[in-house]
Each structure stands twice: as C-alpha cells, then as structure tokens.
N, C-alpha and C. Protein backbone atom coordinates (compact mmCIF):
# COMPACT_ATOMS: atom_id res chain seq x y z
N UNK A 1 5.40 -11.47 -6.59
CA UNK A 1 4.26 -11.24 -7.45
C UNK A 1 4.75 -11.01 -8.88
N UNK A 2 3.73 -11.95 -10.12
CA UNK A 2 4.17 -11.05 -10.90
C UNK A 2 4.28 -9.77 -11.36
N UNK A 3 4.83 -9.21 -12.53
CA UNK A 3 4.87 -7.56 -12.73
C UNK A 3 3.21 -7.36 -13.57
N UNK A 4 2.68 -8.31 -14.43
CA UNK A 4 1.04 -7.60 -14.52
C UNK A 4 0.22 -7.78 -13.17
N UNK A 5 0.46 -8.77 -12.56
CA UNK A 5 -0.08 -8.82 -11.23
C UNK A 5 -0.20 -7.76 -10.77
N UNK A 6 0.97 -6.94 -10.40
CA UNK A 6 1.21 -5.61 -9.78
C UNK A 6 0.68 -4.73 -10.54
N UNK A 7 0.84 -4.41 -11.65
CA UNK A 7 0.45 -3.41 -12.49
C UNK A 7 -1.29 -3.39 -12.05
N UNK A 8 -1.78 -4.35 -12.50
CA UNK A 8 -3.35 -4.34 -12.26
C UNK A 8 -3.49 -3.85 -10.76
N UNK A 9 -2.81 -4.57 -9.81
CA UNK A 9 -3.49 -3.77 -8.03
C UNK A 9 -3.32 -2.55 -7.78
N UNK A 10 -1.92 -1.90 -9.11
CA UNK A 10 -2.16 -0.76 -8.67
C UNK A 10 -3.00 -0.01 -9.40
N UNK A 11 -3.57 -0.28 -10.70
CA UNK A 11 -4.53 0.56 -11.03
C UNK A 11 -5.55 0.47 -10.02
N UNK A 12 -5.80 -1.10 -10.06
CA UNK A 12 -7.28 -1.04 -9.20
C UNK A 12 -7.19 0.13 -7.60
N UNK A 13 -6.03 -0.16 -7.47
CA UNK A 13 -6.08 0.72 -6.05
C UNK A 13 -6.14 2.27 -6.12
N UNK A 14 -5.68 2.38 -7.73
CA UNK A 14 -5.73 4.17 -8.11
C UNK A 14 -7.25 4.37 -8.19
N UNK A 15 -8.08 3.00 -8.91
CA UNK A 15 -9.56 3.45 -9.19
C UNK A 15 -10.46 3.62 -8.04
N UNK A 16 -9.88 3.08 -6.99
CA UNK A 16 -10.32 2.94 -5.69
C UNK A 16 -10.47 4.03 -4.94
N UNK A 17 -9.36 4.57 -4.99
CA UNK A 17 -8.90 5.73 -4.22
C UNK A 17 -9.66 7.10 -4.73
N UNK A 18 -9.87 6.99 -6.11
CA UNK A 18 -10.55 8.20 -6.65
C UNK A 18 -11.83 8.16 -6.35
N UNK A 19 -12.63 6.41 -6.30
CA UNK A 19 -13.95 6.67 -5.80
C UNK A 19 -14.13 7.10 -4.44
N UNK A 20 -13.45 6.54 -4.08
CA UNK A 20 -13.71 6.90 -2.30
C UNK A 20 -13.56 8.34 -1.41
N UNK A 21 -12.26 8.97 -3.07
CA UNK A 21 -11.91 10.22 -2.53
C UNK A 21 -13.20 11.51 -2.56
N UNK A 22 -13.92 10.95 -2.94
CA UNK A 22 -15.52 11.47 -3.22
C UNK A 22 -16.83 11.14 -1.98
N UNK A 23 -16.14 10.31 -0.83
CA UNK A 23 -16.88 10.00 0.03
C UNK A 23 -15.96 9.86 1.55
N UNK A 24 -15.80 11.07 1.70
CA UNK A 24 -14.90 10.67 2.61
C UNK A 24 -15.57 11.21 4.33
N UNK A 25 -16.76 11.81 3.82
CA UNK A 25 -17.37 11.88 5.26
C UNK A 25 -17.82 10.68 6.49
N UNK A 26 -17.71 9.51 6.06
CA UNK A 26 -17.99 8.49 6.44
C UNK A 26 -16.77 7.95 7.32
N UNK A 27 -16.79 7.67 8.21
CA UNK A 27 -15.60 7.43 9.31
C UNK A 27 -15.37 5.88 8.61
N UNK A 28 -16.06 5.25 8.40
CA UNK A 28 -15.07 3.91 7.56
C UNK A 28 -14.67 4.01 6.80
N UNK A 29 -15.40 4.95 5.41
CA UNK A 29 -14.78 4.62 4.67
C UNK A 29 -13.67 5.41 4.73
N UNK A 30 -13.17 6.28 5.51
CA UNK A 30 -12.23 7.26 5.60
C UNK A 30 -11.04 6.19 6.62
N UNK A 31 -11.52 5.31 6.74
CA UNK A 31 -10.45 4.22 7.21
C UNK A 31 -9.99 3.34 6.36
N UNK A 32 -11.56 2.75 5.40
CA UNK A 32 -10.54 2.20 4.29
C UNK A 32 -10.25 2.70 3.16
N UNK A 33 -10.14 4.23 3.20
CA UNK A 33 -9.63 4.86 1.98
C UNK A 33 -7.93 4.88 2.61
N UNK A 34 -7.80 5.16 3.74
CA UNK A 34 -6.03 4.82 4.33
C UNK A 34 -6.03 3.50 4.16
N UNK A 35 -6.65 2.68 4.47
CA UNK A 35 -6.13 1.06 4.16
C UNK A 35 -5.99 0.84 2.88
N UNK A 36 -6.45 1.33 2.07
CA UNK A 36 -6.37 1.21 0.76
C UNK A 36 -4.64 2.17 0.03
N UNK A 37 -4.83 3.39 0.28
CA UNK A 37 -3.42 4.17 0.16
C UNK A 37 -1.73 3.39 0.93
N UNK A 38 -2.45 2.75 1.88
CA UNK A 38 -1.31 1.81 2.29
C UNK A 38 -0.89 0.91 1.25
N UNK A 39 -2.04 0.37 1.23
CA UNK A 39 -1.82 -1.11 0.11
C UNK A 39 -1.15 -0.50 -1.42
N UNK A 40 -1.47 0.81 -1.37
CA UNK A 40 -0.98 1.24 -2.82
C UNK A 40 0.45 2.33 -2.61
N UNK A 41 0.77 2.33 -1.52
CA UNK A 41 1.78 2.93 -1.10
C UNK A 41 2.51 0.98 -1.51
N UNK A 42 2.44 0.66 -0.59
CA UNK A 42 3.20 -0.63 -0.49
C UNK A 42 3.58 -1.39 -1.72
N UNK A 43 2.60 -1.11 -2.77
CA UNK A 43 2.92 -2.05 -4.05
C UNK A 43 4.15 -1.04 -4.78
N UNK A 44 3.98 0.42 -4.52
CA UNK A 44 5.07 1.07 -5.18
C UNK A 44 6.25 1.03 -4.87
N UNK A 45 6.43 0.80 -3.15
CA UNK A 45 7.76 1.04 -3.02
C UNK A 45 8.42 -0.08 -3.04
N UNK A 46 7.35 -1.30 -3.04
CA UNK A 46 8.09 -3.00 -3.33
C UNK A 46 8.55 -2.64 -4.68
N UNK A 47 8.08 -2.33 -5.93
CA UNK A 47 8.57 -2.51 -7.06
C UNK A 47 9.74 -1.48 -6.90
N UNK A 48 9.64 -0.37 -6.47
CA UNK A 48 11.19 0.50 -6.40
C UNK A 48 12.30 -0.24 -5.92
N UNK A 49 12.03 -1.02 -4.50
CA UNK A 49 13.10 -1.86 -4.28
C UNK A 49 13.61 -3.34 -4.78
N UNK A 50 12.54 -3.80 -5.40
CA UNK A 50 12.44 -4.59 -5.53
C UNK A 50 13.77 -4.53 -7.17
N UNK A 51 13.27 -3.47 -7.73
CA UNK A 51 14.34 -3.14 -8.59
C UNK A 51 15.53 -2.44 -8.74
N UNK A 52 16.01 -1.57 -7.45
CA UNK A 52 17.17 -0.81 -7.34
C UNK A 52 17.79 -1.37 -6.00
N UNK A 53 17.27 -2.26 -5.04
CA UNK A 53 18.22 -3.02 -3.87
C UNK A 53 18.63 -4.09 -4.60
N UNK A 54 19.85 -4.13 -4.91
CA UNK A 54 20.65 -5.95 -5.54
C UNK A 54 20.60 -6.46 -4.46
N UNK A 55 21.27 -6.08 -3.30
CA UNK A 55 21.74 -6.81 -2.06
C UNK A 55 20.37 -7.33 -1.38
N UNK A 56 20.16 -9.04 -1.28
CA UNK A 56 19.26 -9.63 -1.18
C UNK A 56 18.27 -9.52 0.43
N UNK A 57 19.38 -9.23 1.48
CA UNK A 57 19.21 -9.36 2.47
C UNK A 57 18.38 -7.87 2.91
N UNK A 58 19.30 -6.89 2.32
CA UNK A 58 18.77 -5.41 2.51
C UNK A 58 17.90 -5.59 1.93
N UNK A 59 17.47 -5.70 0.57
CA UNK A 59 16.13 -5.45 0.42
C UNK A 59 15.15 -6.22 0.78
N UNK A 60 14.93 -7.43 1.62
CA UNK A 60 14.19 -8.16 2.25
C UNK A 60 14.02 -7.68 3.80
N UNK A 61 15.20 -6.75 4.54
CA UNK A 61 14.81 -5.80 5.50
C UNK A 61 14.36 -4.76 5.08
N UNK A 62 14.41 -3.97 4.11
CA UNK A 62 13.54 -2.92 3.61
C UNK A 62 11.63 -3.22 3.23
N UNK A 63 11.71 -4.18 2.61
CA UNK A 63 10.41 -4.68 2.44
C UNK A 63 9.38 -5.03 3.88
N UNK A 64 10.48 -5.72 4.93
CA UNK A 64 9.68 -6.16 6.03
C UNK A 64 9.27 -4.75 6.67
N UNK A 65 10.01 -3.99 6.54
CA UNK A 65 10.27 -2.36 7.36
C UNK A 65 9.09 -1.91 6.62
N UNK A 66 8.94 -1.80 5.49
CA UNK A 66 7.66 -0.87 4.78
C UNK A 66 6.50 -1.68 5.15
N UNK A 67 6.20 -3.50 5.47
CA UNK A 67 5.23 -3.94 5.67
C UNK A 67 4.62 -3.52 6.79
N UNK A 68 5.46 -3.28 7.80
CA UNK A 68 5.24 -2.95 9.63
C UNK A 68 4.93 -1.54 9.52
N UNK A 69 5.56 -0.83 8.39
CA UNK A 69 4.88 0.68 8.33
C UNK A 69 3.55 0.62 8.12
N UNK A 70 2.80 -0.02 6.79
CA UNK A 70 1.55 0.24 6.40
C UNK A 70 1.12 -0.46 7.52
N UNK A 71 1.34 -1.78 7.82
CA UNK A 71 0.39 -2.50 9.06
C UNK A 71 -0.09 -1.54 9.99
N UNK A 72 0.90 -0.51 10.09
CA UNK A 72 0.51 0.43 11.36
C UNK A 72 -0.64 1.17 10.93
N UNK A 73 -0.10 1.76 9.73
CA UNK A 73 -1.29 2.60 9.24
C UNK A 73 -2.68 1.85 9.22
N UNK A 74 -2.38 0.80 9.09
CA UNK A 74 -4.30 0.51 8.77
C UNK A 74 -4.42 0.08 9.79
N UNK A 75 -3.83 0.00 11.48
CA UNK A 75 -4.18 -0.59 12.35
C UNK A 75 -4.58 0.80 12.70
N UNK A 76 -4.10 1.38 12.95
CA UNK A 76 -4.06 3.23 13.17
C UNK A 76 -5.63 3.80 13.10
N UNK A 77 -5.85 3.39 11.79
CA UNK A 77 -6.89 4.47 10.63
C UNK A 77 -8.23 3.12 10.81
N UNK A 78 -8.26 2.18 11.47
CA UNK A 78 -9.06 1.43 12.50
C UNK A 78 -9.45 1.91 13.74
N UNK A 79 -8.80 2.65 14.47
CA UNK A 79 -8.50 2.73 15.81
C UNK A 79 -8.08 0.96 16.59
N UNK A 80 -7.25 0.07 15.83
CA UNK A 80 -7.03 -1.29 16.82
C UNK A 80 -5.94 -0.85 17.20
C-alpha cells in the first residue's frame, strides 16, 4: 500500500472507532467496533514492520502472523 493510502485508513479507522465508541450497547456494533480496532491494529503494526524488519522473509512471516491474529479477532467478535 501506499504510505497516504495508509495514513488516510488509519485516520478513517481512528474516526470510526470514536463514533462507535459512543454506541457500544448494540451487540453488532460492538463486533464491528473489534473488527474495526483489528483493521487499525493491523495497519500499525504493518507500517512498524514494514519499516524496522530489513530481512524480507521475516517480515513477510511477521505480517502473515499479525494477519491470522486479527482474522481471529473478527472471526471471534462475530461469534463464526
């Protein structure tokens, strides 16, 4: 991705998170307020590695490792 690419999903996902954090009695949206914290978990720690792993291979197992983390979470915070 590019780097404004990223920059923008993660605001949008900060603006997201603050609306929703205002409605959280709702059992969905309290699922996709975690699906959403995933997705914005995930864009941060791609750009951390993305810029401090040189070694190509490690950080392409680190990335797959954080994808299978959030996947869980929003499969989780679904009940699938």
């Amino acid at each position: 991705m590019k780097g404004s690419t990223t920059w923008r999903l993660l605001r949008y996902t900060t603006i997201a998170l603050l609306i929703l954090s205002f409605f959280l009695t709702v059992e969905k949206l309290v699922s996709l307020y975690f699906s959403i914290v995933s997705l914005h978990s995930y864009l941060g720690i791609h750009e951390i590695l993305e810029d401090y792993i040189h070694h190509e291979f490690t950080r392409k197992c680190c990335i797959v490792g954080i994808q299978l983390i959030c996947l869980k979470i929003v499969l989780l915070s679904f009940n699938i």
